[in-house]
C-alpha atoms as a PDB file:
ATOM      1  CA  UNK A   1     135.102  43.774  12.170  1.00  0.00           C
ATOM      2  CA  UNK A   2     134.489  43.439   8.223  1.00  0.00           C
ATOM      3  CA  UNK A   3     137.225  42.131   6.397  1.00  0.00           C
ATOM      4  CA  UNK A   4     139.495  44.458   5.176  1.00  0.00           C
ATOM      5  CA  UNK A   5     142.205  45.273   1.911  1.00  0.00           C
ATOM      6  CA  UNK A   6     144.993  48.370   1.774  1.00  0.00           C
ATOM      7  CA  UNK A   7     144.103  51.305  -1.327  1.00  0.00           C
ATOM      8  CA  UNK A   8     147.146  50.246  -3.844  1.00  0.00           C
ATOM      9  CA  UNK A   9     147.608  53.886  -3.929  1.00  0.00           C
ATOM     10  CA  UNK A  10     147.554  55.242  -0.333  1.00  0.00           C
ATOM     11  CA  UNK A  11     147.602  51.855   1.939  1.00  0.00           C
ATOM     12  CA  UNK A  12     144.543  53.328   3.979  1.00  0.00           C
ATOM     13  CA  UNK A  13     142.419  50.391   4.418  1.00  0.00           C
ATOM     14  CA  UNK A  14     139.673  49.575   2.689  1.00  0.00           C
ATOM     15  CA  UNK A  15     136.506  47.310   3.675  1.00  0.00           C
ATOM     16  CA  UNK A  16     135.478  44.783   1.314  1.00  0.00           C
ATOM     17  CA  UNK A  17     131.707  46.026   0.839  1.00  0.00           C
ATOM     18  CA  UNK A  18     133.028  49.706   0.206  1.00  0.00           C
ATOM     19  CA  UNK A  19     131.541  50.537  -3.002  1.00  0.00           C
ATOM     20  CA  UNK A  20     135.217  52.134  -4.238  1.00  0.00           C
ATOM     21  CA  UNK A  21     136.985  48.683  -3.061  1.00  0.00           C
ATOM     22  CA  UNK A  22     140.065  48.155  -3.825  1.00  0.00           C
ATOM     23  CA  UNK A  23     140.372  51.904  -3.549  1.00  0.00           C
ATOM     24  CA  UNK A  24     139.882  54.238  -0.474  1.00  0.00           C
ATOM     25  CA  UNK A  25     137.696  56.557  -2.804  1.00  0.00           C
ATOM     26  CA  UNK A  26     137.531  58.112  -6.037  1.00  0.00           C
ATOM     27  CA  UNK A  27     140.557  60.134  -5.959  1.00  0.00           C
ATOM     28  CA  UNK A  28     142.671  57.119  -5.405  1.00  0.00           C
ATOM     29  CA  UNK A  29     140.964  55.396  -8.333  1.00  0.00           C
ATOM     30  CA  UNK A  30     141.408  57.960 -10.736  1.00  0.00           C
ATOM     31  CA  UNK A  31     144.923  58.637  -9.329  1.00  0.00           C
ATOM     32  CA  UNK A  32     145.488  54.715 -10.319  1.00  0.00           C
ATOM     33  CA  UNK A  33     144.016  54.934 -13.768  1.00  0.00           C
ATOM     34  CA  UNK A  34     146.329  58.165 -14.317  1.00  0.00           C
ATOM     35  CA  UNK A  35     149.215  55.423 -13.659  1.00  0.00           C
ATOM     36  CA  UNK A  36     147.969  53.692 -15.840  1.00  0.00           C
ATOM     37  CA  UNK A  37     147.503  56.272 -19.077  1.00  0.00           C
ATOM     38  CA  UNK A  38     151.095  57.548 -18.235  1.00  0.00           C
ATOM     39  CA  UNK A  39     152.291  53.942 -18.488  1.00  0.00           C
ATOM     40  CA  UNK A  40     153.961  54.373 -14.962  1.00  0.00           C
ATOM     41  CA  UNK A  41     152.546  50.359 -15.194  1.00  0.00           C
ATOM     42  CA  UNK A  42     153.625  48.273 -17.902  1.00  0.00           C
ATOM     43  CA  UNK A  43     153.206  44.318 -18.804  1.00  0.00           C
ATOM     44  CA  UNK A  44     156.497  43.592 -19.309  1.00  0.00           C
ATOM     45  CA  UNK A  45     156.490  40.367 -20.887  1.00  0.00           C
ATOM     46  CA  UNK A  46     153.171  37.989 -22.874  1.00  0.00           C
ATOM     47  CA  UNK A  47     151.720  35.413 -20.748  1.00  0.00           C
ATOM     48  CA  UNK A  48     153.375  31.543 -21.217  1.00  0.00           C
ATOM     49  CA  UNK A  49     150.191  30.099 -21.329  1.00  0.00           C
ATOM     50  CA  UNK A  50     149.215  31.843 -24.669  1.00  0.00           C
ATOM     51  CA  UNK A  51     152.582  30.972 -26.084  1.00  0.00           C
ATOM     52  CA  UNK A  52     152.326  27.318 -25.652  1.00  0.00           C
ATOM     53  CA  UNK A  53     148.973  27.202 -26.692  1.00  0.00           C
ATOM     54  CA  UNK A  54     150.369  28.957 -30.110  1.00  0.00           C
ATOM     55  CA  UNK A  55     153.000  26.002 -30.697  1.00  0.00           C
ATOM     56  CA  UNK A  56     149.973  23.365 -29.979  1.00  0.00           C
ATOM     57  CA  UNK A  57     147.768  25.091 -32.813  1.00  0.00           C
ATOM     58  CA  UNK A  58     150.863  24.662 -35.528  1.00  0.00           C
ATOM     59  CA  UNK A  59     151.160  20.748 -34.509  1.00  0.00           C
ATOM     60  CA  UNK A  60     149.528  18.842 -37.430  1.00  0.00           C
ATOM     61  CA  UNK A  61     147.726  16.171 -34.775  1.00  0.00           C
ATOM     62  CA  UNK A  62     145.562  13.558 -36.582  1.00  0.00           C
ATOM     63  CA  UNK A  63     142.008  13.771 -36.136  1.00  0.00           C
ATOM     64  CA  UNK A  64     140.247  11.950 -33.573  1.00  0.00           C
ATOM     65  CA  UNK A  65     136.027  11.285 -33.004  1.00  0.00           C
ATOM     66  CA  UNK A  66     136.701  14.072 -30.399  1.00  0.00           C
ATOM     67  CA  UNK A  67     137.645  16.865 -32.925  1.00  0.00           C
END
């Protein structure tokens, strides 16, 4: 048996070579991407990583042979 992941939207599951993967089929896709233009999903908070890369780029570090 193929190996298999749940639709996000309906939990039917889905085999990994199915051309609509993660979805079940198109409905469920476009049912997802309504979600998404209603902002039913939102990113509630900026990633960390970015921030601390931010405070590295205001350090005044000397310059090395490397840079």
């Amino acid at each position: 048996m193929p190996a298999t992941v749940r639709c996000p939207i309906c939990k039917k599951e889905v085999p990994l070579d199915d051309p609509n993967m993660p979805f079940c089929s198109d409905r469920c896709r476009l049912l997802d991407l309504g979600n998404w233009a209603s902002e039913k999903y939102v990113i509630s908070s900026p990633v960390r990583g970015a921030e601390k890369l931010e405070d590295l780029e205001d350090l005044d570090l000397p310059e090395g042979p490397d840079r």
